[in-house]
Protein backbone atom coordinates (compact mmCIF):
# COMPACT_ATOMS: atom_id res chain seq x y z
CA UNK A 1 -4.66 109.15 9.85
CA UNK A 2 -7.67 106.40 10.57
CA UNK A 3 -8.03 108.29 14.03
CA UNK A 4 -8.58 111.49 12.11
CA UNK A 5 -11.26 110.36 9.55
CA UNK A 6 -12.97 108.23 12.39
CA UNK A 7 -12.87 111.83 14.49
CA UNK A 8 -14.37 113.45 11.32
CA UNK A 9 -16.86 110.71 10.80
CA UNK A 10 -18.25 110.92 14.95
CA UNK A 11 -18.16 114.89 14.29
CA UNK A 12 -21.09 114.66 11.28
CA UNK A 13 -22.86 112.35 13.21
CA UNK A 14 -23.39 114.29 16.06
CA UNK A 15 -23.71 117.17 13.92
CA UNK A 16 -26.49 115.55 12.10
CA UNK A 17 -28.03 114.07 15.39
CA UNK A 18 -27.94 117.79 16.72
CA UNK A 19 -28.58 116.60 20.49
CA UNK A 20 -25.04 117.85 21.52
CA UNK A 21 -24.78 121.47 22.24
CA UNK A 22 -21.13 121.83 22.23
CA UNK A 23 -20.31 120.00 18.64
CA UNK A 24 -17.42 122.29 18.00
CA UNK A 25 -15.81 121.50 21.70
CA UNK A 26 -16.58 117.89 20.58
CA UNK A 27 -15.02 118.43 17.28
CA UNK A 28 -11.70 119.81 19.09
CA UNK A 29 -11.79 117.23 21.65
CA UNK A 30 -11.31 114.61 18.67
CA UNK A 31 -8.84 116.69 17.15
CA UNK A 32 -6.64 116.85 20.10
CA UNK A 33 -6.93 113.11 20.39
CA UNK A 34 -6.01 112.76 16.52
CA UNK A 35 -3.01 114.93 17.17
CA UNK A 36 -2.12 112.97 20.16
CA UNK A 37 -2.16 109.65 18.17
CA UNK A 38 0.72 111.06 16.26
């Protein structure tokens, strides 16, 4: 659960930041690792 808000937290923040073009394959990378965690 921490892994998932933490994931959620570094997704807004390059979202804000707006540098990274793939934020959505960033987003799903974190996801994967949240779901691996469990």
């Amino acid at each position: 659960m921490r892994t998932a808000f933490v994931a959620l937290a570094v997704a807004m923040a390059a979202y804000d930041r707006g540098r990274r073009r793939g934020r959505l394959e960033t987003i799903a990378a974190h996801l994967k690792i949240a779901r691996a965690e469990r």
